[in-house]
N, C-alpha and C. Protein backbone atom coordinates (compact mmCIF):
# COMPACT_ATOMS: atom_id res chain seq x y z
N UNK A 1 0.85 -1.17 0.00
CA UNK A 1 0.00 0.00 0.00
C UNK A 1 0.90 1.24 0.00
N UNK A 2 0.81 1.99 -0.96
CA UNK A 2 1.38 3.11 -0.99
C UNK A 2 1.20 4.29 0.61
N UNK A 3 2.11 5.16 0.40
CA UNK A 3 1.62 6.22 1.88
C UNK A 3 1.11 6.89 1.11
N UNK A 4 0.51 7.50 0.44
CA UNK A 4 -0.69 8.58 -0.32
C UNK A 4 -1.96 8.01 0.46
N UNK A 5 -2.70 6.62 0.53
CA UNK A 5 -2.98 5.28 0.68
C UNK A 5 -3.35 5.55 2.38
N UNK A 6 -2.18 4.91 2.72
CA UNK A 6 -1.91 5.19 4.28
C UNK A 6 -2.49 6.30 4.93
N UNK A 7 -2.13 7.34 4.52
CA UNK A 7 -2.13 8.78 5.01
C UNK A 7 -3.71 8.91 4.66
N UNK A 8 -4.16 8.80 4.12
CA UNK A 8 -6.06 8.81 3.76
C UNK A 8 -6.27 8.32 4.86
N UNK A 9 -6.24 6.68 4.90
CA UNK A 9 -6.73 5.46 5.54
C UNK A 9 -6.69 6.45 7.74
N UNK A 10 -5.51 6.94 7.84
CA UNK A 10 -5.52 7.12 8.82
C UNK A 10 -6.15 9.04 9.16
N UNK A 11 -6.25 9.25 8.32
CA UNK A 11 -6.76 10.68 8.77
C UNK A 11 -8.22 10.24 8.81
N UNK A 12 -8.85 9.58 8.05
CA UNK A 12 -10.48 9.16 7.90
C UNK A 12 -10.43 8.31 9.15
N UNK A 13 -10.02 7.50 9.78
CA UNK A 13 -9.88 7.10 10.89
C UNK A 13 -9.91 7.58 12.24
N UNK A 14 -9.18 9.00 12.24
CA UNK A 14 -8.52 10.04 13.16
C UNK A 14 -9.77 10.96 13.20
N UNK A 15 -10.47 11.28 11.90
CA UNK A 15 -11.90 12.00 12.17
C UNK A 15 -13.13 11.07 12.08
N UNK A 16 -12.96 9.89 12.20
CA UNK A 16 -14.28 9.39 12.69
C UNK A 16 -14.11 9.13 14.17
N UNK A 17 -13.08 8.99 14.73
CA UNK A 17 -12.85 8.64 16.01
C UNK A 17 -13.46 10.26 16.85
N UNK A 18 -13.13 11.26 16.43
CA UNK A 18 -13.61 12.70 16.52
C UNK A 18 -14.63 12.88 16.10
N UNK A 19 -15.67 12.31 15.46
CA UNK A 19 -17.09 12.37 15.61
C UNK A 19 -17.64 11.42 16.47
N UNK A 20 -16.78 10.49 16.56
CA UNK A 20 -18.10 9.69 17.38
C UNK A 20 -17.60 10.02 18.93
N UNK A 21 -16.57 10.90 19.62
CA UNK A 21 -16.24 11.39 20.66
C UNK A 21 -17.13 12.55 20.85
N UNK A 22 -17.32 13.26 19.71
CA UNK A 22 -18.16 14.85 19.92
C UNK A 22 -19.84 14.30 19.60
N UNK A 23 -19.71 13.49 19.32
CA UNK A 23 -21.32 13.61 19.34
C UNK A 23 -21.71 12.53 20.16
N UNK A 24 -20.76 11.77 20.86
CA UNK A 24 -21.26 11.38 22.21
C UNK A 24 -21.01 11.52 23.50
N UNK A 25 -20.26 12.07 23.83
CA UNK A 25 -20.18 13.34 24.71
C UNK A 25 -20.56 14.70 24.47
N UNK A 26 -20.54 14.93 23.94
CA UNK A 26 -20.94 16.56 23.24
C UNK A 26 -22.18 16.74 23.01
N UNK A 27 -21.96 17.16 21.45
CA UNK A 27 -23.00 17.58 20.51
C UNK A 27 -23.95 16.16 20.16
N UNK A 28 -25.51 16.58 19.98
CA UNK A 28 -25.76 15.48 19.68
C UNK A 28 -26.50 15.71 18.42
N UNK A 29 -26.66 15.61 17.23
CA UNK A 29 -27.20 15.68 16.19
C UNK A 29 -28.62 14.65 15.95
N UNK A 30 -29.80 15.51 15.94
CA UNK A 30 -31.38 14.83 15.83
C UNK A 30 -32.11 15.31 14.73
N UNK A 31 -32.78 14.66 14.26
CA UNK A 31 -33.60 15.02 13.36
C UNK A 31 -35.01 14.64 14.16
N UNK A 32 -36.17 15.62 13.90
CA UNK A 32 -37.45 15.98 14.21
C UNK A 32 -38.24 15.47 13.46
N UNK A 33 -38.98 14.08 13.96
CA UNK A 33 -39.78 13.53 12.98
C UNK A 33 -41.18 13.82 13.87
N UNK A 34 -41.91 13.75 12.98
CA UNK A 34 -43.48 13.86 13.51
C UNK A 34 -43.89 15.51 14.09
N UNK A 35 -44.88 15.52 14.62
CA UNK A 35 -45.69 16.99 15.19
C UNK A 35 -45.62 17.36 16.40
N UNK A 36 -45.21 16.22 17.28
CA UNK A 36 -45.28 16.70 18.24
C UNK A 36 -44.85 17.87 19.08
N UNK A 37 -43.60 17.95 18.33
CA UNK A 37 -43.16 19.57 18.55
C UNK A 37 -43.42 20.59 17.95
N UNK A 38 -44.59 20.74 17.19
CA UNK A 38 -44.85 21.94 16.57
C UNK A 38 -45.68 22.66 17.17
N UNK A 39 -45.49 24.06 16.78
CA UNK A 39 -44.53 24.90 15.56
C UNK A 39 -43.78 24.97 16.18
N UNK A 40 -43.08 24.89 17.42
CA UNK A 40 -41.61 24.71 18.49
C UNK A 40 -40.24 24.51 17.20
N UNK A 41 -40.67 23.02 16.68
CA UNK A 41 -40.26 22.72 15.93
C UNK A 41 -40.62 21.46 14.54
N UNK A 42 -40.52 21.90 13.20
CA UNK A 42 -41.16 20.72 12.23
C UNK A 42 -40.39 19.65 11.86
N UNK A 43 -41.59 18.67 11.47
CA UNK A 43 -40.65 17.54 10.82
C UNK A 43 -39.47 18.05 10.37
N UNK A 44 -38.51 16.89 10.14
CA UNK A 44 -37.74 17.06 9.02
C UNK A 44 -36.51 17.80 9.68
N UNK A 45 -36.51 18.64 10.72
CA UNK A 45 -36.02 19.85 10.98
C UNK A 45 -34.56 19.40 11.72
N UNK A 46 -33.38 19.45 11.84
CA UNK A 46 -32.50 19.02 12.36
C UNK A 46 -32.08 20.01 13.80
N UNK A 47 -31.72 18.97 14.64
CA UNK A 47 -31.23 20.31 15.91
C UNK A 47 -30.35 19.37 16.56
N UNK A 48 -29.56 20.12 17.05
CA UNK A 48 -28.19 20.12 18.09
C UNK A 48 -28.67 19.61 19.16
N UNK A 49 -28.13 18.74 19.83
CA UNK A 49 -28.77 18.73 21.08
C UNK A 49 -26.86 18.47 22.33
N UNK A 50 -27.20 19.14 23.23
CA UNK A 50 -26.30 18.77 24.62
C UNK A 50 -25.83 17.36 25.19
N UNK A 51 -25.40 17.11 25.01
CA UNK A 51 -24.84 15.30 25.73
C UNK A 51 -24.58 15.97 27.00
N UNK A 52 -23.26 16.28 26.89
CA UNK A 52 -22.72 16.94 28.12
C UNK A 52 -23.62 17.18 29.21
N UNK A 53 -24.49 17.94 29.12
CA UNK A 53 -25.24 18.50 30.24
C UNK A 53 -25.85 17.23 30.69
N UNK A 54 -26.16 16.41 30.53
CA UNK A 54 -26.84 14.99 30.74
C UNK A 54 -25.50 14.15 31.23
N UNK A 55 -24.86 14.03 30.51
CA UNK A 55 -22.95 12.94 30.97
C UNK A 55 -22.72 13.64 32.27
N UNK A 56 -22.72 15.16 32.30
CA UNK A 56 -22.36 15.49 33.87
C UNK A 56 -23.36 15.79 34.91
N UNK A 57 -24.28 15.09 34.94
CA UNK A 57 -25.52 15.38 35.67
C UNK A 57 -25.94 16.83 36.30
N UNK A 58 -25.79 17.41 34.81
CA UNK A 58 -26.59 19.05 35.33
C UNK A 58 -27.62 18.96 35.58
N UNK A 59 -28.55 19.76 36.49
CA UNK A 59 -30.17 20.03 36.34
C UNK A 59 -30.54 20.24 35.75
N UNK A 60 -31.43 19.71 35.34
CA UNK A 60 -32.82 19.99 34.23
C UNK A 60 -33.54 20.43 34.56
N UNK A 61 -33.89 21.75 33.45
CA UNK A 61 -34.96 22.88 33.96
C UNK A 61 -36.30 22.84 33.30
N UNK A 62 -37.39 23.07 34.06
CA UNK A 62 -38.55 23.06 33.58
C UNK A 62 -38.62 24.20 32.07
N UNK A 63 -39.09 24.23 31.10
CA UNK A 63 -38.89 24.82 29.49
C UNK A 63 -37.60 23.83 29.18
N UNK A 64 -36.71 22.99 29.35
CA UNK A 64 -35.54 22.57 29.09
C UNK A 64 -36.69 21.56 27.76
N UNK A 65 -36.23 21.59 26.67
CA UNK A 65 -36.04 20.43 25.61
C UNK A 65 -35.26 19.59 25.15
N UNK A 66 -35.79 18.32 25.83
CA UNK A 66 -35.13 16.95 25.48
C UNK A 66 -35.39 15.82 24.88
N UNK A 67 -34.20 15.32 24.32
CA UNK A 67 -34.35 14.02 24.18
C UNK A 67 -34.31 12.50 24.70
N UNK A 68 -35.62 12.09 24.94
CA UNK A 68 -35.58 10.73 25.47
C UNK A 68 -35.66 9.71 25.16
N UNK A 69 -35.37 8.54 25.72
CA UNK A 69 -35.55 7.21 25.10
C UNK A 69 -37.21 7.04 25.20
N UNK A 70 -37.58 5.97 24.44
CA UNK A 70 -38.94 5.88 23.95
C UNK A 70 -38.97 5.02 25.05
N UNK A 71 -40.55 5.10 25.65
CA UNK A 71 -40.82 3.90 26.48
C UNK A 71 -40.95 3.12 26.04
N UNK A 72 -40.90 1.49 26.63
CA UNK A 72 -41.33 0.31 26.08
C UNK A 72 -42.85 0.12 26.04
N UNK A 73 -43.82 1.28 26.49
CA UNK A 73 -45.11 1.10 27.02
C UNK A 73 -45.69 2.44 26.52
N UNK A 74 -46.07 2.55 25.09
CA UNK A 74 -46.38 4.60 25.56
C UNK A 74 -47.94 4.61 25.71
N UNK A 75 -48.40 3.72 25.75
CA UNK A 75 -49.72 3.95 26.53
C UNK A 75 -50.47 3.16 27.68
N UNK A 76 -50.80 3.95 29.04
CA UNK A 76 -51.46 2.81 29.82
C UNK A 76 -52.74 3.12 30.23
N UNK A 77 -53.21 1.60 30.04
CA UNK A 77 -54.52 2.28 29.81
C UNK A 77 -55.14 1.86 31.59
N UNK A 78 -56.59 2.49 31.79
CA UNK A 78 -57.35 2.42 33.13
C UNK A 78 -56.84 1.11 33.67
N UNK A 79 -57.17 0.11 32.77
CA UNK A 79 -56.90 -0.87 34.00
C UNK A 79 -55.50 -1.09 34.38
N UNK A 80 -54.27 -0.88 33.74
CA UNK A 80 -52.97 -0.95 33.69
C UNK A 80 -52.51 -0.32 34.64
N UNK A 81 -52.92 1.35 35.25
CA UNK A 81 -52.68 2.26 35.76
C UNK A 81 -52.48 1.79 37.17
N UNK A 82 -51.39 2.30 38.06
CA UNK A 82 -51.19 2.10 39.29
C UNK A 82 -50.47 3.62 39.44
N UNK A 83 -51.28 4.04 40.11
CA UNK A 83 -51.08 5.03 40.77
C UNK A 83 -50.07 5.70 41.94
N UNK A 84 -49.60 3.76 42.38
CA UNK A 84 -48.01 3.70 43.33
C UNK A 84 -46.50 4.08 42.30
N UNK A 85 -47.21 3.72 40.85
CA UNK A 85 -45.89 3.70 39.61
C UNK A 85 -46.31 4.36 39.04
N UNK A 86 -45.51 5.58 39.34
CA UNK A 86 -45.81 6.94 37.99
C UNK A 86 -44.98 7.16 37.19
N UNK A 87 -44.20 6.05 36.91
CA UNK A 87 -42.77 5.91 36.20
C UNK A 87 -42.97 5.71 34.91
N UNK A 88 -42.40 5.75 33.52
CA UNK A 88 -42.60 5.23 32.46
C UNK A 88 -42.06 3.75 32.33
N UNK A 89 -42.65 2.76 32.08
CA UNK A 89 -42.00 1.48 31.75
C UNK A 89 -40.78 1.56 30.78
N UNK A 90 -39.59 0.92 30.87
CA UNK A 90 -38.64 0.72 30.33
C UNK A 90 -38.20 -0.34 30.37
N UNK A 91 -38.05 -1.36 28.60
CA UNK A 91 -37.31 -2.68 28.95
C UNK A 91 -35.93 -2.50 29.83
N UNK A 92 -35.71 -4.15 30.23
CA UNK A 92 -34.51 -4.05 30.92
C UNK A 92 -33.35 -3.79 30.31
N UNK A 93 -33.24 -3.91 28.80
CA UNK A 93 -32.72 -3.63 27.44
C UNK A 93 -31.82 -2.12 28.32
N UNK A 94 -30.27 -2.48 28.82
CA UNK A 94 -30.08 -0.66 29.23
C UNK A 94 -30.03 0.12 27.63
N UNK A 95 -28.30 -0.27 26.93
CA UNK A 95 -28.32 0.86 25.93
C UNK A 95 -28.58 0.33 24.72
N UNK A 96 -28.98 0.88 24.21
CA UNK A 96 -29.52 0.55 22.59
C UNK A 96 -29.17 2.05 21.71
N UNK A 97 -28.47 2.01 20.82
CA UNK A 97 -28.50 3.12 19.98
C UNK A 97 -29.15 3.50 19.10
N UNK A 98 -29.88 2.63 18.53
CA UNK A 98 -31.15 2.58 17.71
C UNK A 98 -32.49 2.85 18.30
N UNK A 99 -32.74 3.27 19.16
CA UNK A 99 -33.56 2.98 19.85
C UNK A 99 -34.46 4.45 19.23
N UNK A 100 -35.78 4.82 19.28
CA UNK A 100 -36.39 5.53 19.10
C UNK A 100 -36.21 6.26 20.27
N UNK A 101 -36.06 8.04 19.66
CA UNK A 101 -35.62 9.03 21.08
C UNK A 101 -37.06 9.68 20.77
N UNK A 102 -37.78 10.34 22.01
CA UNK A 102 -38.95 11.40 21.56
C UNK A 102 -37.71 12.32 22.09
N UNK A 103 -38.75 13.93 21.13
CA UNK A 103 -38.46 15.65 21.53
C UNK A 103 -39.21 15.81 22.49
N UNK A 104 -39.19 16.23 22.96
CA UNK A 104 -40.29 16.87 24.52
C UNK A 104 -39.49 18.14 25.20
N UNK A 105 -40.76 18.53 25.70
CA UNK A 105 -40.29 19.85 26.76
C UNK A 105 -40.70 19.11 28.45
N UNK A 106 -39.75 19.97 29.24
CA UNK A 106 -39.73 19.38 30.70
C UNK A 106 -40.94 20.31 31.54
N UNK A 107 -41.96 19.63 31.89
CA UNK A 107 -43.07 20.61 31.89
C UNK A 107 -42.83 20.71 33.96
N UNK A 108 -42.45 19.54 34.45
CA UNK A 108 -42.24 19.45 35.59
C UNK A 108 -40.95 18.32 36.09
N UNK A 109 -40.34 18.71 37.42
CA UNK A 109 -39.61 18.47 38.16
C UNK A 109 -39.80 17.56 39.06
N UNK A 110 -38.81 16.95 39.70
CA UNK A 110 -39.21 16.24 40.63
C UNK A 110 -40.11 16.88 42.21
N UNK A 111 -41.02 16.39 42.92
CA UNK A 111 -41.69 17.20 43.89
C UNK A 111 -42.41 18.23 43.43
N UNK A 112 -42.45 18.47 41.94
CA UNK A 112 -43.91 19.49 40.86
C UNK A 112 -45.48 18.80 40.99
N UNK A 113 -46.18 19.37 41.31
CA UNK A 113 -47.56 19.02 41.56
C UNK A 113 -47.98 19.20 39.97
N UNK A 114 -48.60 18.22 39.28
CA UNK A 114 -49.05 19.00 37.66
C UNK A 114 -50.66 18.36 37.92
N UNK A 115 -51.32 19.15 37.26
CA UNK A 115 -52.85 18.67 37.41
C UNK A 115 -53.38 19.42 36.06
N UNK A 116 -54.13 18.23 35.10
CA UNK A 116 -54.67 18.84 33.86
C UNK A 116 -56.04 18.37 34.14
N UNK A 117 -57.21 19.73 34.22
CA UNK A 117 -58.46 19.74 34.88
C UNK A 117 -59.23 18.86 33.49
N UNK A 118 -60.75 18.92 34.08
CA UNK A 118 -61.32 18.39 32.94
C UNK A 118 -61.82 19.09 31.48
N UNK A 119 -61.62 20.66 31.86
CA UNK A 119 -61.50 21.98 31.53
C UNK A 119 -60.06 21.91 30.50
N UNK A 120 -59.24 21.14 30.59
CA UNK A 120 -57.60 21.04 30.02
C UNK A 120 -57.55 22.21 30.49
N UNK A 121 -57.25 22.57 31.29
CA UNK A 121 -56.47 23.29 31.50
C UNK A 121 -54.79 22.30 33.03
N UNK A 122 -53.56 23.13 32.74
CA UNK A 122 -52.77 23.06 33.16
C UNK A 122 -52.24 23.49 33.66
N UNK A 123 -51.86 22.57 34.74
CA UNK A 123 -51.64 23.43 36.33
C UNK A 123 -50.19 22.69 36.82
N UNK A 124 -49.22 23.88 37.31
CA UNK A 124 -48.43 23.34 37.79
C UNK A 124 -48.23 24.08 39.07
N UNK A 125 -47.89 23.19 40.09
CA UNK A 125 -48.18 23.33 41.41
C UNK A 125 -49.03 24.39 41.64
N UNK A 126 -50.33 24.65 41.29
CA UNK A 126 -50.99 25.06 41.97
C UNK A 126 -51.78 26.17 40.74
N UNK A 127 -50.61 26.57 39.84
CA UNK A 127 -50.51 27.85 39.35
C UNK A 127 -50.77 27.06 37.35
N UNK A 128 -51.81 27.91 37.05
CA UNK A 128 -52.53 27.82 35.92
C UNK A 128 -50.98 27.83 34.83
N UNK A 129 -50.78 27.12 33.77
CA UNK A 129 -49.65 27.68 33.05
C UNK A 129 -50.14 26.89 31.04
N UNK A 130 -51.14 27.02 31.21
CA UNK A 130 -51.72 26.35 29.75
C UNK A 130 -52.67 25.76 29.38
N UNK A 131 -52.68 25.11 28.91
CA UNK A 131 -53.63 23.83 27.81
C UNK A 131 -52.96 22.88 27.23
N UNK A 132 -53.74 21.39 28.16
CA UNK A 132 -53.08 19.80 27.35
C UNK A 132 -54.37 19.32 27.45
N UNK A 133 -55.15 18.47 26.48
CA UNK A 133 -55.76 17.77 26.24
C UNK A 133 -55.88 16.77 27.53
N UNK A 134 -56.94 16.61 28.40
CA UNK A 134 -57.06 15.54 29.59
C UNK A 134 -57.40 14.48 28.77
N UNK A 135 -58.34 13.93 27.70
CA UNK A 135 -58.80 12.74 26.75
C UNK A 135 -59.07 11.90 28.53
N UNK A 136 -58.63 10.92 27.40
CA UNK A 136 -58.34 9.80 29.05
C UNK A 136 -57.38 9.19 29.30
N UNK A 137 -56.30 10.12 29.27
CA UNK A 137 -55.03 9.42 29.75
C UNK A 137 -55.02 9.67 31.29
N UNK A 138 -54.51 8.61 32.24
CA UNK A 138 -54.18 8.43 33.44
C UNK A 138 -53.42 9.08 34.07
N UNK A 139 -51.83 9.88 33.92
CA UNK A 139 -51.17 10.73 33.99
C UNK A 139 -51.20 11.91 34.28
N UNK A 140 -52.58 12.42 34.88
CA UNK A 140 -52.91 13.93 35.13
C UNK A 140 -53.37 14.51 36.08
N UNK A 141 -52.71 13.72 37.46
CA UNK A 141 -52.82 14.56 38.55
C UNK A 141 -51.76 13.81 39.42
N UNK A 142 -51.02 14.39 39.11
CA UNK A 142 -49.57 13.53 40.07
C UNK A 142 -48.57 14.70 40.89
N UNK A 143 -47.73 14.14 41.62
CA UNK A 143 -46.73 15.01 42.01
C UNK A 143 -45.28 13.90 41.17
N UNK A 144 -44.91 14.69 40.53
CA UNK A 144 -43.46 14.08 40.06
C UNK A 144 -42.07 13.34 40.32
N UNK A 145 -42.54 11.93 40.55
CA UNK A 145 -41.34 11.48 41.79
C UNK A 145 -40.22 12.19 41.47
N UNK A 146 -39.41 11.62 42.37
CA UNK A 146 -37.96 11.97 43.25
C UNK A 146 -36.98 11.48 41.34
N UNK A 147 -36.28 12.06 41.00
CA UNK A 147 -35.24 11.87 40.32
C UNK A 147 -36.07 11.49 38.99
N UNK A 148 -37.41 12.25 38.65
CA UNK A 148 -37.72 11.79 37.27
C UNK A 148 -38.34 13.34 36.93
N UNK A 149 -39.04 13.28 35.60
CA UNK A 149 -39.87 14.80 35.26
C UNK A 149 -40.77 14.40 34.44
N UNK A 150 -41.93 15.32 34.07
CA UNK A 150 -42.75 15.38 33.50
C UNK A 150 -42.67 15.98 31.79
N UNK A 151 -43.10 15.22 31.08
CA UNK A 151 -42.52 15.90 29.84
C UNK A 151 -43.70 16.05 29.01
N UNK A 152 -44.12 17.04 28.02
CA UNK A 152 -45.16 16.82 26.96
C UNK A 152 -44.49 17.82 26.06
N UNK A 153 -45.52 17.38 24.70
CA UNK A 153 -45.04 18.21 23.33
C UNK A 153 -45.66 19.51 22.85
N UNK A 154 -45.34 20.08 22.68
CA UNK A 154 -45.52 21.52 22.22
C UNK A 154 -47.39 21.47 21.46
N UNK A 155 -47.01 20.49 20.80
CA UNK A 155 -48.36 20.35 19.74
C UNK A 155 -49.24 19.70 20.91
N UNK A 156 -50.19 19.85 22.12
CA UNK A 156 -51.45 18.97 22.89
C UNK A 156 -51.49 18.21 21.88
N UNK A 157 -51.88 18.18 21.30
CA UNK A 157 -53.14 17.17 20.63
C UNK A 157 -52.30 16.62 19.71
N UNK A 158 -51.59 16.20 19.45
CA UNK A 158 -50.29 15.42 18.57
C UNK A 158 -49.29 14.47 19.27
N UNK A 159 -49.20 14.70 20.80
CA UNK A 159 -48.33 14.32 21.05
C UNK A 159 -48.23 13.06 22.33
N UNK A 160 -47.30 11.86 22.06
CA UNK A 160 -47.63 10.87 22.89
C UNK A 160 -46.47 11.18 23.94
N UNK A 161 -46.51 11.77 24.99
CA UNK A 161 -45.95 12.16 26.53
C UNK A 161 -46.13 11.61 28.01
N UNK A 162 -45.96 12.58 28.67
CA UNK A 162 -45.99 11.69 30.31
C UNK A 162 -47.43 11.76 30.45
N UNK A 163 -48.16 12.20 29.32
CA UNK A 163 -49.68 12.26 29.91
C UNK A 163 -50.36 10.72 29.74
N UNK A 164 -49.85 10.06 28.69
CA UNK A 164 -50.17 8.73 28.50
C UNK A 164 -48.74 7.18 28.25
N UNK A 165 -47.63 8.08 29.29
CA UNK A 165 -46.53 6.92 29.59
C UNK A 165 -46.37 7.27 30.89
N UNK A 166 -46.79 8.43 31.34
CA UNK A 166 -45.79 8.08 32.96
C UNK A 166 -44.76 9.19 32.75
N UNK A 167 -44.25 9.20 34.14
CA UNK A 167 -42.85 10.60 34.13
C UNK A 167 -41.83 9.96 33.70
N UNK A 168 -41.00 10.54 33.44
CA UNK A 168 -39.57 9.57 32.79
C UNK A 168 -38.20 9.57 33.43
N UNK A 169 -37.79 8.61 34.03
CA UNK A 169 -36.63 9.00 34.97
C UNK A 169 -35.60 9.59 34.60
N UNK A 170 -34.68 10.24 35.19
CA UNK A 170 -33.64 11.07 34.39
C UNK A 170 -32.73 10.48 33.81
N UNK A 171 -32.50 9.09 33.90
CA UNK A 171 -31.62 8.27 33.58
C UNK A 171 -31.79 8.24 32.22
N UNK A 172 -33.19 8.34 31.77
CA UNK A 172 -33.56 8.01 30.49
C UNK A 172 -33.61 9.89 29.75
N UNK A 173 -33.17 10.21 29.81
CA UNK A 173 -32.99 11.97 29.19
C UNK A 173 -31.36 11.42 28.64
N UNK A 174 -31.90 11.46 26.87
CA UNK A 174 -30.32 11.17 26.37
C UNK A 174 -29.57 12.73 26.10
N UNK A 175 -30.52 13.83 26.39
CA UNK A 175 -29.59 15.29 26.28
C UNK A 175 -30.58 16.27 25.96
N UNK A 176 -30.18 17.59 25.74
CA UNK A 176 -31.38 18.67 25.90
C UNK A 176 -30.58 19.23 24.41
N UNK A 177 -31.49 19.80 23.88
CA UNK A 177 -31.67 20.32 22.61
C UNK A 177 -31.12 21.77 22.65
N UNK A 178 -30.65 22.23 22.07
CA UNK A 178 -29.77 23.79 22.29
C UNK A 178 -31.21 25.00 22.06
């Protein structure tokens, strides 16, 4: 093999090793499929997202937009519902890279009271802050356990969230969107 040869072989080497360091620690590169984030954000639409802030266990702030792993369960229905587990189901499956991520916004915190009336209207601890669709998802009058959050999509009525999976533990937040 010639070094013309060589010298390719190892620089293409040297920058894939530098992408897959920056965009898994780092930067995380997503593409926006579906509505749920709209007009926030549309299909198709590509965005940056934070590793870092997630790798070093920063806080996550309520408006924070993230990306999560998909539950193994995104809907539970009346009889399913236990009210002791306000958690989202997750196979025991830990990492998967393929895995389907949702966009979501962090609507509540851990120890956040959220209550969506029959009125939809949305309440967080106490204090009026919108409109989500109540339908009949189970998910809409909780306080937010200890080390998880509440997440829904920009679009109500488009979007499958903690209103019909459960809160999502932080473990499962693969990074926040710039």
């Amino acid at each position: 093999m010639n070094r013309a040869i060589k010298k390719a072989i190892l620089i293409a080497l040297i920058f894939s090793l530098v992408y897959f360091i920056v965009t898994n620690l780092f930067i995380f590169p997503c593409k926006i499929e579906g509505m749920s984030m709209f007009p926030t954000m549309a299909p198709n639409e590509i965005k940056l997202s934070n590793r870092w802030k997630v790798i070093t266990k920063q806080s996550l702030n309520r408006g924070d937009i993230v990306l999560i792993e998909e539950p193994s369960e995104t809907y539970i229905s009346k009889e399913e519902f236990n009210s002791q587990n306000l958690l989202a189901k997750y196979d025991k499956v830990n990492y998967n890279p393929f895995r389907t991520r949702y966009v979501k916004r962090i609507i509540g915190i851990s120890g956040d009271y959220i209550q969506i009336t029959e009125e939809n209207e949305l309440y967080l601890n106490g204090e009026k802050i919108g409109y989500a669709l109540k339908a009949d998802y189970m998910f809409v009058d909780l306080i937010v356990p200890e080390n998880s959050i509440y997440v829904l999509g920009d679009n109500r009525q488009d979007s499958t969230d903690s209103r019909s999976f459960g809160c999502v533990p932080i473990d499962k937040v693969y990074s926040v969107l710039f």
